[in-house]
Protein backbone atom coordinates (compact mmCIF):
# COMPACT_ATOMS: atom_id res chain seq x y z
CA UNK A 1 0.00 0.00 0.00
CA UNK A 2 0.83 3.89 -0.44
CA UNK A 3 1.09 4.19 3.24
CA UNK A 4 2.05 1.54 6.28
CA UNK A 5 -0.90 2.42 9.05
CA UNK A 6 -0.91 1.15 12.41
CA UNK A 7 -3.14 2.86 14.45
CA UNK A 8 -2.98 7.17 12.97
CA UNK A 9 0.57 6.74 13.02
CA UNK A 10 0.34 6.75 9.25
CA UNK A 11 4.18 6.01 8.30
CA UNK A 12 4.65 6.62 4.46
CA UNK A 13 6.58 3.75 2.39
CA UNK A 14 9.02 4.94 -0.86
CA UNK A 15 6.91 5.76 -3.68
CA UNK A 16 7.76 2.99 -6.22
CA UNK A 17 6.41 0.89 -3.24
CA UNK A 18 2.70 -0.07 -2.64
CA UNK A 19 2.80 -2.62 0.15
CA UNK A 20 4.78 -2.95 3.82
CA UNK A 21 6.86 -6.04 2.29
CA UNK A 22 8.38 -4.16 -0.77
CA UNK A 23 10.47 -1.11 -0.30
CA UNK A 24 11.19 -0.49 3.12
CA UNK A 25 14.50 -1.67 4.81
CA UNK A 26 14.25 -2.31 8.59
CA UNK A 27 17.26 -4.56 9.78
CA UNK A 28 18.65 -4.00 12.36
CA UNK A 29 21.92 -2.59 11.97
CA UNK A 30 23.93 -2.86 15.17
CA UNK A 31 24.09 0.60 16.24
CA UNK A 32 24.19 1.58 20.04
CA UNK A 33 20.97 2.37 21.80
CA UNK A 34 18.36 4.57 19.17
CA UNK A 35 18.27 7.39 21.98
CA UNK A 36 22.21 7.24 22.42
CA UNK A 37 23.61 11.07 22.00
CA UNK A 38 20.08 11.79 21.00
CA UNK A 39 19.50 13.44 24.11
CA UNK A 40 20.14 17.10 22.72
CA UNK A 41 17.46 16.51 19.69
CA UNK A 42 14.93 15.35 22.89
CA UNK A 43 15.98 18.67 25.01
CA UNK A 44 15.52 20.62 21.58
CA UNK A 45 12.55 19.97 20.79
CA UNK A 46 10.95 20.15 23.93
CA UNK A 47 12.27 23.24 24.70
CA UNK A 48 10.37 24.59 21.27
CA UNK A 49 6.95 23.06 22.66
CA UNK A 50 7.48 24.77 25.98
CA UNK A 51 8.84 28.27 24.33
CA UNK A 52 5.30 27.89 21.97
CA UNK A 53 3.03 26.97 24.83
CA UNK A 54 4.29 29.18 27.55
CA UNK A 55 2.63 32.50 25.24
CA UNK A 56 -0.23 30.44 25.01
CA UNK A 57 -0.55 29.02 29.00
CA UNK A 58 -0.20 33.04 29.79
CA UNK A 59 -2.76 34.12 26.98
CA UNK A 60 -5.00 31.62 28.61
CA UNK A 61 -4.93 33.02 32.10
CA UNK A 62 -6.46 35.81 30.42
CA UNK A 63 -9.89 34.39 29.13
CA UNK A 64 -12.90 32.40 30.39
CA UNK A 65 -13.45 28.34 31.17
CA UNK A 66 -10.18 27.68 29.94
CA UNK A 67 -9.24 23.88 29.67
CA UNK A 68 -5.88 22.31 29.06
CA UNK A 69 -5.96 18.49 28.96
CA UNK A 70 -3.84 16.20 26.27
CA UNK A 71 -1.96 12.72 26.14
CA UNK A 72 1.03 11.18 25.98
CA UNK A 73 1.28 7.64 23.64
CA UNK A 74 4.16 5.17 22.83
CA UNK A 75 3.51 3.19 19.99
CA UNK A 76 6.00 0.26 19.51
CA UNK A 77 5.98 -2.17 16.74
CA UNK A 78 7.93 -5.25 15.39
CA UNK A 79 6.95 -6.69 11.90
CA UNK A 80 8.46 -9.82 10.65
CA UNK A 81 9.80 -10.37 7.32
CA UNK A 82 10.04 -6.59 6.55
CA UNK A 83 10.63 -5.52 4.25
CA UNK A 84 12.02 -8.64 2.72
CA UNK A 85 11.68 -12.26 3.63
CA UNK A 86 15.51 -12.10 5.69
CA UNK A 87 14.47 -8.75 7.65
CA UNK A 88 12.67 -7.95 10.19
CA UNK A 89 11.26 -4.24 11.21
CA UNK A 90 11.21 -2.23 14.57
CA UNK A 91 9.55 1.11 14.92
CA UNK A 92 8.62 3.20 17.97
CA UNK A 93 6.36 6.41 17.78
CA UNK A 94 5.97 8.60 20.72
CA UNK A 95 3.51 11.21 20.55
CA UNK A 96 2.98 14.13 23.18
CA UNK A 97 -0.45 16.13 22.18
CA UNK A 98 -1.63 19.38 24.14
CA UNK A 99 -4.88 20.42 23.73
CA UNK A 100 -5.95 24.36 25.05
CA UNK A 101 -9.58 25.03 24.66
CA UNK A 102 -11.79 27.90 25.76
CA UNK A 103 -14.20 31.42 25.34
CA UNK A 104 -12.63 33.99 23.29
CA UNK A 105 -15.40 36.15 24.34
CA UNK A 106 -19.47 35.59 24.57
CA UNK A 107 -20.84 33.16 21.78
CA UNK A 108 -17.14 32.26 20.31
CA UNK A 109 -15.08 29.67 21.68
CA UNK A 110 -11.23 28.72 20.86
CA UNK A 111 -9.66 25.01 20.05
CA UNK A 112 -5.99 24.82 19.80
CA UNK A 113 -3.74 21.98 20.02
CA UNK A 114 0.12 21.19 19.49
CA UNK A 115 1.21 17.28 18.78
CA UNK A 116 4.73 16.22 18.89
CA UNK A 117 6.06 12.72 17.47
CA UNK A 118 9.51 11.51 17.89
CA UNK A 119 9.84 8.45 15.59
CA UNK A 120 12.94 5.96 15.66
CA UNK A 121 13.32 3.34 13.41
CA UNK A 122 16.07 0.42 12.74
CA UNK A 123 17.49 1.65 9.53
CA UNK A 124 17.45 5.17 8.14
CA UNK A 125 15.47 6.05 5.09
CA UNK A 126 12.94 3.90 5.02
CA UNK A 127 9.92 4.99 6.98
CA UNK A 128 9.60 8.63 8.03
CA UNK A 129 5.97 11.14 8.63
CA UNK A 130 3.30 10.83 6.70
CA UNK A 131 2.93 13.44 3.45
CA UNK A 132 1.00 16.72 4.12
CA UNK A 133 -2.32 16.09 4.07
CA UNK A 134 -4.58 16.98 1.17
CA UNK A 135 -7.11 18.56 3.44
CA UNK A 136 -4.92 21.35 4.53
CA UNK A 137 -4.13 24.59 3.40
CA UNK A 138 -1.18 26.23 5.56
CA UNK A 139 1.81 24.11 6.48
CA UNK A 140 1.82 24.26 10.37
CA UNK A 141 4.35 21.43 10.80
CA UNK A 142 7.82 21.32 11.32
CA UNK A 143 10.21 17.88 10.74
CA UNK A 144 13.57 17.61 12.22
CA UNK A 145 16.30 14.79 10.95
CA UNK A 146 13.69 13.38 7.96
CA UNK A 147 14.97 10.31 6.97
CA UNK A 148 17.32 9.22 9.54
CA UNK A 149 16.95 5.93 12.49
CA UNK A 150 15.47 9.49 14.80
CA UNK A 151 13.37 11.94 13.72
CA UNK A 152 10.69 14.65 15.17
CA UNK A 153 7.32 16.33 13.84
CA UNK A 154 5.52 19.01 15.86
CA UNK A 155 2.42 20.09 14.22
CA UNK A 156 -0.71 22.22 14.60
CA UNK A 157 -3.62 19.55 14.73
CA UNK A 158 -6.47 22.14 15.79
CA UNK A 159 -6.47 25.96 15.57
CA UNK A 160 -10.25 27.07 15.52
CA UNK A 161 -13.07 29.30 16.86
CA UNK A 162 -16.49 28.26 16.88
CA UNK A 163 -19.50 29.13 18.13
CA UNK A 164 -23.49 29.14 17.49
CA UNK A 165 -25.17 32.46 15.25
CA UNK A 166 -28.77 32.49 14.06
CA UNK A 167 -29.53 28.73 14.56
CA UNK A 168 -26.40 27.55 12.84
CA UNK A 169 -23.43 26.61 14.90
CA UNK A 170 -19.85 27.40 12.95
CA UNK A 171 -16.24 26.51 12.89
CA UNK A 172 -13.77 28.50 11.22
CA UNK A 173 -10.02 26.88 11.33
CA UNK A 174 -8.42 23.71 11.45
CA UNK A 175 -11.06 21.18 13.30
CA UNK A 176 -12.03 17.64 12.74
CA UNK A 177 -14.79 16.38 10.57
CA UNK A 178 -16.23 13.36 10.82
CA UNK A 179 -19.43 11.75 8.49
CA UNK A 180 -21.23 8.42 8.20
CA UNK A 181 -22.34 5.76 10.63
CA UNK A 182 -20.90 2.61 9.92
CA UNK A 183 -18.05 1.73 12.37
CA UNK A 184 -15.78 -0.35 10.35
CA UNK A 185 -15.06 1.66 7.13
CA UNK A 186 -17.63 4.02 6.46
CA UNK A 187 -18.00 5.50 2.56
CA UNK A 188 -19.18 8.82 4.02
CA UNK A 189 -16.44 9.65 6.10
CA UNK A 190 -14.47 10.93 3.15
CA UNK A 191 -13.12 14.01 4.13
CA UNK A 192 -9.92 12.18 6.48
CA UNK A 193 -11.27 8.49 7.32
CA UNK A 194 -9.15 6.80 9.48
CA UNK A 195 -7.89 3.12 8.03
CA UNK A 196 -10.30 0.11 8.42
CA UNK A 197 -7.20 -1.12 10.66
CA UNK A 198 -6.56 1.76 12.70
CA UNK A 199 -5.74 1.05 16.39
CA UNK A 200 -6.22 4.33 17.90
CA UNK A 201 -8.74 6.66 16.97
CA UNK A 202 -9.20 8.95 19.40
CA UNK A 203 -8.10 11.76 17.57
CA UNK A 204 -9.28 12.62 14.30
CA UNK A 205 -6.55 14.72 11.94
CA UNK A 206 -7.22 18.37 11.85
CA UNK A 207 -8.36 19.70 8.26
CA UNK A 208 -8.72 23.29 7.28
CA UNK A 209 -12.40 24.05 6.46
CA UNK A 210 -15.00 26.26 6.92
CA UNK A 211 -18.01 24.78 8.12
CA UNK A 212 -21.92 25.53 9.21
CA UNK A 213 -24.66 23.45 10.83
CA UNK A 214 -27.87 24.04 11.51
CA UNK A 215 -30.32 21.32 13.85
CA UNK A 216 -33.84 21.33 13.71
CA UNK A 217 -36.30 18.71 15.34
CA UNK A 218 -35.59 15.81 17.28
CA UNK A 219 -32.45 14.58 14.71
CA UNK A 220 -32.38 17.14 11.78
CA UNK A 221 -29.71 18.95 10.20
CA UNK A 222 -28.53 20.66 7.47
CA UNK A 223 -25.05 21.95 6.74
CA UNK A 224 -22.09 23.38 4.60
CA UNK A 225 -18.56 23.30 4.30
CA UNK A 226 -15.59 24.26 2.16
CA UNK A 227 -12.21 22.26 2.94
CA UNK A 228 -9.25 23.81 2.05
CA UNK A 229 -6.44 21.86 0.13
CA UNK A 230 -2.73 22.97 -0.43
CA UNK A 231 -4.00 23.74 -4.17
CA UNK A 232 -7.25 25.29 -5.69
CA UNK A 233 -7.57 21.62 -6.98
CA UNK A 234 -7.83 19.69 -3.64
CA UNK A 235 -11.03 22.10 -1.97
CA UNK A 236 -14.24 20.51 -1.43
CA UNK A 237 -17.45 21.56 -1.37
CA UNK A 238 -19.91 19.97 -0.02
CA UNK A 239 -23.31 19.85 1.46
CA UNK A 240 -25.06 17.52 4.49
CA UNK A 241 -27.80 16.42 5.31
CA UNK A 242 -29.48 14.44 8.22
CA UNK A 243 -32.93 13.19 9.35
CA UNK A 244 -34.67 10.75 11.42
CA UNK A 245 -38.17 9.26 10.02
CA UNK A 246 -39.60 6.32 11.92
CA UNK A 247 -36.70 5.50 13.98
CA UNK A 248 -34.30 5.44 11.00
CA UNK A 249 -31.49 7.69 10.42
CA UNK A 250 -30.82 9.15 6.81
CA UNK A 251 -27.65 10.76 5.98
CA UNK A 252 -26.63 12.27 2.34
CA UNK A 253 -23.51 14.25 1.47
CA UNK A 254 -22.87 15.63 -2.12
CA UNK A 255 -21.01 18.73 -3.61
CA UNK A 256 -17.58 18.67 -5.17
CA UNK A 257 -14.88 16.69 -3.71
CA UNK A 258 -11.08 17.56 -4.85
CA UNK A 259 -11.98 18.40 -8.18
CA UNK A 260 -14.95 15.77 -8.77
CA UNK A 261 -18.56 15.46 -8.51
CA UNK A 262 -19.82 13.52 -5.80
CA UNK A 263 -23.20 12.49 -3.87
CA UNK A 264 -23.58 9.80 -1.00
CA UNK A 265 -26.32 8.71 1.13
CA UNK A 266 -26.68 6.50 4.01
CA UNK A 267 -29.15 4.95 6.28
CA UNK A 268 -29.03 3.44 10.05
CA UNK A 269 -31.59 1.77 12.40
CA UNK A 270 -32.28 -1.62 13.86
CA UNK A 271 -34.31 -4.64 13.42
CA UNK A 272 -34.86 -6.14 16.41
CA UNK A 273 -32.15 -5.89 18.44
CA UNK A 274 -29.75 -6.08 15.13
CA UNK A 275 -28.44 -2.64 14.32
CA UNK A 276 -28.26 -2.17 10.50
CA UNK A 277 -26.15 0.37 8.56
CA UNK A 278 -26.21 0.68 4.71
CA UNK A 279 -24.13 3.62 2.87
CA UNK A 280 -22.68 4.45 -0.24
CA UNK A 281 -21.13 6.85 -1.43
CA UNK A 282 -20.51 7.52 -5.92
CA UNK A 283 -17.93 9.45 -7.41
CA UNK A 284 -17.06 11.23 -10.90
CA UNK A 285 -13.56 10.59 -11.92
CA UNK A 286 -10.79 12.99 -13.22
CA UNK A 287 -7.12 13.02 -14.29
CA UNK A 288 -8.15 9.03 -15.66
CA UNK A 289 -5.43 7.08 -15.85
CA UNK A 290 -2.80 9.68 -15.59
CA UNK A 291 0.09 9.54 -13.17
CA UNK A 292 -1.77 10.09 -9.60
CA UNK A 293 -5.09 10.56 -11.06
CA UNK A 294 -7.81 8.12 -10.52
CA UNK A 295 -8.28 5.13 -12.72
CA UNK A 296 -11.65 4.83 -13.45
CA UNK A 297 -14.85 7.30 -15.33
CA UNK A 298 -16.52 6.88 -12.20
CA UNK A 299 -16.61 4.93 -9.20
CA UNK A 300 -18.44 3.98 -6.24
CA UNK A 301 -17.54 2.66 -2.53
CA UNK A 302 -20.16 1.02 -0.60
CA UNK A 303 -21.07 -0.81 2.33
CA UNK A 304 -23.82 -2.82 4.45
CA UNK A 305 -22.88 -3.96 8.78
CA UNK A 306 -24.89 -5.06 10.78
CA UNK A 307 -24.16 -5.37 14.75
CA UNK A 308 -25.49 -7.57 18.13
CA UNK A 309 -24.69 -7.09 21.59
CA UNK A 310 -25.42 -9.70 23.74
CA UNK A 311 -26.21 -10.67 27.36
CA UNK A 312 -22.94 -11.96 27.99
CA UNK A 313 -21.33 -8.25 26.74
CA UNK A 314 -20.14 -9.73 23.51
CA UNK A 315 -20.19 -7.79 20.61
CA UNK A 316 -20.15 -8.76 17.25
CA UNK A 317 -20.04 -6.51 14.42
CA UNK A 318 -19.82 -7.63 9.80
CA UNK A 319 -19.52 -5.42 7.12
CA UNK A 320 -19.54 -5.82 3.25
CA UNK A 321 -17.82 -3.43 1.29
CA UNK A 322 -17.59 -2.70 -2.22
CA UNK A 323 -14.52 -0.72 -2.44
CA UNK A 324 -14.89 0.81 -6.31
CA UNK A 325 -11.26 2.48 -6.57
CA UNK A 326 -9.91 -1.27 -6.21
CA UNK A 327 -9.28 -4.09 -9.31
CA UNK A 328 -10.22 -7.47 -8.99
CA UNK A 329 -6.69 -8.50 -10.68
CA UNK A 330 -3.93 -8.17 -8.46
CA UNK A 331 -1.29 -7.65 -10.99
CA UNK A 332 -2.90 -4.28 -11.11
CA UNK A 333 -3.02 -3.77 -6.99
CA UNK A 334 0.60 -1.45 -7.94
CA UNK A 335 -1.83 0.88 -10.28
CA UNK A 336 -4.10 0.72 -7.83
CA UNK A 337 -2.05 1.72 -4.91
CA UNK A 338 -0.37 5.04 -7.07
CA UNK A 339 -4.22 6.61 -7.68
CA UNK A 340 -5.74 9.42 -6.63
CA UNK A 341 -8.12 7.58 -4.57
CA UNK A 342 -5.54 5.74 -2.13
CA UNK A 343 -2.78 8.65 -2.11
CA UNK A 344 -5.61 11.10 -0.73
CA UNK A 345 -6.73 8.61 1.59
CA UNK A 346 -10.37 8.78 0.61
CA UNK A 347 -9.56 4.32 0.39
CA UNK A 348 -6.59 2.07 1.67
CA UNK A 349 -7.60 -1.33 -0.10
CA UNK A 350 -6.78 -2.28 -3.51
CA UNK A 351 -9.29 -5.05 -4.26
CA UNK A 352 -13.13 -4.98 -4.89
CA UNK A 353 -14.78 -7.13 -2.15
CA UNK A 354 -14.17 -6.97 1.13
CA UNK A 355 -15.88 -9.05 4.25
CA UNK A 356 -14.81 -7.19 7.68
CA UNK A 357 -15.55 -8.59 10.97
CA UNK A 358 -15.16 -6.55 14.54
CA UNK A 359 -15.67 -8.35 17.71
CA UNK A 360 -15.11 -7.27 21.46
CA UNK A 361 -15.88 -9.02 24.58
CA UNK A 362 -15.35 -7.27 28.22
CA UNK A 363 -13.84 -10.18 30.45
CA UNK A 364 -13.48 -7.61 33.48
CA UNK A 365 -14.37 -4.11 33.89
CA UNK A 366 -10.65 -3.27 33.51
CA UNK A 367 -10.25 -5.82 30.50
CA UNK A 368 -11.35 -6.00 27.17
CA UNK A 369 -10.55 -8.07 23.93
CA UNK A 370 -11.09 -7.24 20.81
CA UNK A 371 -10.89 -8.89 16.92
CA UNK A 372 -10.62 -7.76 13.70
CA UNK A 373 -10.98 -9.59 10.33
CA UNK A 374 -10.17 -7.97 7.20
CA UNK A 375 -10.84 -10.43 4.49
CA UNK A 376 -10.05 -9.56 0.39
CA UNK A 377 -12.94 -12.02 -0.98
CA UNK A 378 -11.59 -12.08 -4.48
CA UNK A 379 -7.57 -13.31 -4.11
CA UNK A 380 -8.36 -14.89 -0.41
CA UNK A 381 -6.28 -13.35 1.56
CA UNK A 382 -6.95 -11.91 4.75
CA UNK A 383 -5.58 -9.50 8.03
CA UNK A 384 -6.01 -10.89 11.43
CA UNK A 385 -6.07 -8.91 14.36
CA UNK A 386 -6.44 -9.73 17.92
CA UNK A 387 -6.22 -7.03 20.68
CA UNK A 388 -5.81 -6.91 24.20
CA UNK A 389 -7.15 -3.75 26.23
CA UNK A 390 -5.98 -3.33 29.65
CA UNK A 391 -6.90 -0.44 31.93
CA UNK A 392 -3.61 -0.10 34.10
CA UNK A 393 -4.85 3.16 36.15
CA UNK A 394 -7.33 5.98 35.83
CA UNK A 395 -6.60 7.82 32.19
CA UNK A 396 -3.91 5.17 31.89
CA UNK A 397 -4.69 2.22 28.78
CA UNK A 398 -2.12 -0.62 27.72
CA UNK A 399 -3.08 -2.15 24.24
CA UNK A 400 -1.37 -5.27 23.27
CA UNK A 401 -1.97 -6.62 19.78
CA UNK A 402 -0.80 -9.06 17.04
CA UNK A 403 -1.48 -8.98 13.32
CA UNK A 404 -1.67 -12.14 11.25
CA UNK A 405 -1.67 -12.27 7.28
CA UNK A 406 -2.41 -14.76 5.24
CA UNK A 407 -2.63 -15.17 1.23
CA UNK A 408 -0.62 -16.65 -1.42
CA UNK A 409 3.14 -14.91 -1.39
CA UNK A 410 4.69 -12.91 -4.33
CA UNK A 411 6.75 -14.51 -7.23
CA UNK A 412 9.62 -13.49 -9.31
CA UNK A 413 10.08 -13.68 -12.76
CA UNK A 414 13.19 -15.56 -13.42
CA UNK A 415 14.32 -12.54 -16.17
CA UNK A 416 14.05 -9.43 -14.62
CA UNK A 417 13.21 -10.65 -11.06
CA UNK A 418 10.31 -8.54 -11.10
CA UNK A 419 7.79 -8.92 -8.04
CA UNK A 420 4.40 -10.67 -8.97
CA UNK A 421 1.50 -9.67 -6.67
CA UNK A 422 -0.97 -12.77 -6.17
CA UNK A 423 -2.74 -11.10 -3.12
CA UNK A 424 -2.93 -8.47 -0.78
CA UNK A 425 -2.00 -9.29 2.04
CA UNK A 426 0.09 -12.43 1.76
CA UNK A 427 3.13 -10.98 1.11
CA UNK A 428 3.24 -8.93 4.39
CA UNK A 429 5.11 -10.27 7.35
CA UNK A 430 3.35 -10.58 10.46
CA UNK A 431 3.85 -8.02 12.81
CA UNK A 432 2.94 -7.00 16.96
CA UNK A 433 3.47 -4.26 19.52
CA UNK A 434 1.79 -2.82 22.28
CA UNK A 435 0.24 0.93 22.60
CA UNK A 436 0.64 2.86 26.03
CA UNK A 437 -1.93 5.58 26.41
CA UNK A 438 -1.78 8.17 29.30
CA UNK A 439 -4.42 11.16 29.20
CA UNK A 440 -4.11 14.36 31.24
């Protein structure tokens, strides 16, 4: 795939690479400790967080119901066989994220929020940040030591007022948007969906949009927004709407998205004591079949889950998806993996058919365990995850996980040694970690 995704660490792969087993070089090479004369990089770039905060901490003093709160996460991750079948891969992602919210004055509030990631890897060059995103418009991010074993990013993820005006409520700035009601991949969250795979998602990236809702009746709404790109070609417009008739929610989206034409709709209720979700979402294509353009006249993602809890507190959750931006050959999954579609992150499969399964089952108040099955119904292959949640201490969360992949393995050709892709996931190593979540 374009990117490697576990959990929103989104780590970007070279670009004549579309899948975590091709392209990236992980072995480990020997070195002393990763954080070994480090130490003045660390100091550095805390010292910038505390210089940017500290105007900020004494700004705050200054206005009403001001809230500071924000986490601190250490993602660590070893993948076998990666990138190639001799090599393994070790990663670890810690992320600091401060979060100042609060009332500017009467009827308009503030959000504002710094993240910091220090990244180390085994071997340099091969995994770094993810690209800018296509959703926003000013570059609030600075990178320090791209491309080596240690490397920093400290960002802007939020910088917004809001507030509520003649029925509408309004958010001007980088904020989070969110769309859609399935819970395992929805097709109308298209605006920054997080990955079908994604381990946390507490945070949803920050786009820069402008953006209006207004609520009538018991579930009603009707809204607006424009989302700002890094070029004229990359802003959406769109428009949303929402209603509840008989106990069932309808949702529809539909404007311009990045240059193309686009409508989606969506519906959610229950039968019984089965929650049901149907949505899809249909797309006019552009740039067709030209380098990072999308491949197809038109295309259309869509998707049907249904969900049961029951006595015992097990969950169970399945979901169909049609996944239009995908080919059913996987000699083309490379194509695939270079369009528009997967390197704006409106999709992160390359096949057609998908089956997805979501469990969780609470064994004790502080324990949970969860499942995930992502299954590619046309070459067989498949993602298992299962995923231990442990609640260590108030605001404190251990998860421990471990991914299994299965599907027939790549070839060569004997003259040039070319790769052959026969699925999607078989040619991925396994791979495991842990995620240590502290909130403040």
């Amino acid at each position: 795939m374009k990117r490697f995704t576990a959990g929103n660490f989104a780590l970007p792969i070279p670009k004549d690479a579309f899948h975590p087993s091709l392209g990236l070089d992980c072995r480990h090479s020997g070195d002393r400790h990763p954080f070994h004369g480090q130490c003045k990089s660390i100091l550095l770039i805390f010292i910038v967080m505390v210089i940017v905060f500290i105007p900020v901490l004494s700004v705050a003093n200054a206005l009403n119901d001001v809230s500071i709160h924000g986490s601190l996460k250490s993602f660590n991750l070893y993948i076998e066989n990666f990138p190639h079948p001799d090599q393994d891969g070790v990663l670890t992602s810690d992320r600091l994220r401060l979060d100042l919210t609060g009332q500017l004055t009467p009827g308009f509030d503030f959000e504002f929020s710094l993240d910091q990631q220090l990244l180390w890897v085994n071997r340099t060059g091969v995994v770094g940040f993810a690209d800018d995103s296509v959703n926003r418009h000013f570059d609030l991010q600075k990178n320090w030591h791209e491309g080596e074993r240690f490397s920093g990013q400290l960002q802007v993820d939020r910088l917004n007022i809001h507030g509520e005006s003649g029925g509408f409520n309004w958010f001007f700035g980088r904020q989070a948007i969110g769309f859609g009601r399935i819970s395992l991949f929805s097709p109308l969250d298209i605006i920054a969906p997080f990955p079908p795979d994604a381990i946390d998602v507490d945070v949803r990236p920050g786009v820069d949009a402008i953006r209006a809702t207004r609520y009538f009746g018991m579930a009603g709404q009707l809204g607006g927004m424009a989302v700002f790109g890094a070029e004229k070609k990359d802003n959406s417009y769109l428009l949303t709407l929402g209603e509840n008739f008989r106990s069932v929610d309808f949702l529809a989206i539909g404007g311009r998205f990045r240059g193309r034409s686009m409508v989606g709709i969506g519906l959610a209720g229950e039968l019984g004591k089965v929650g049901l979700k149907a949505e899809i979402s249909w797309y006019q294509g552009i740039d067709i079949n030209r380098p990072q353009g999308d491949l197809y006249d038109d295309f259309g993602i869509a998707a049907v889950e249904g969900w049961y809890r029951f006595d015992n507190r097990l969950v169970l959750l399945g979901e169909y998806l049609f996944n239009g931006v995908g080919s059913d050959n996987p000699s083309k999954y490379p194509l695939v993996a270079r369009s528009a579609p997967i390197t704006e992150g409106l999709s992160f499969l390359l096949a057609r058919h998908y089956l997805l399964l979501g469990s969780s089952y609470q064994f004790h108040p502080l324990v949970t365990a969860n499942g995930l099955l992502i299954y590619n119904i046309e070459d067989h292959s498949s993602l298992i995850r299962p995923q231990l949640v442990v609640s260590l201490a108030d605001n404190l969360q251990l998860d421990l996980f471990w991914v299994i992949t299965t599907g027939r393995k790549e070839q060569l050709y004997p003259l040039p040694q070319l790769p052959v892709i026969r699925s999607e996931f078989g040619s991925a190593g396994d791979s495991g970690g842990l995620l240590l979540r502290w909130y403040f």
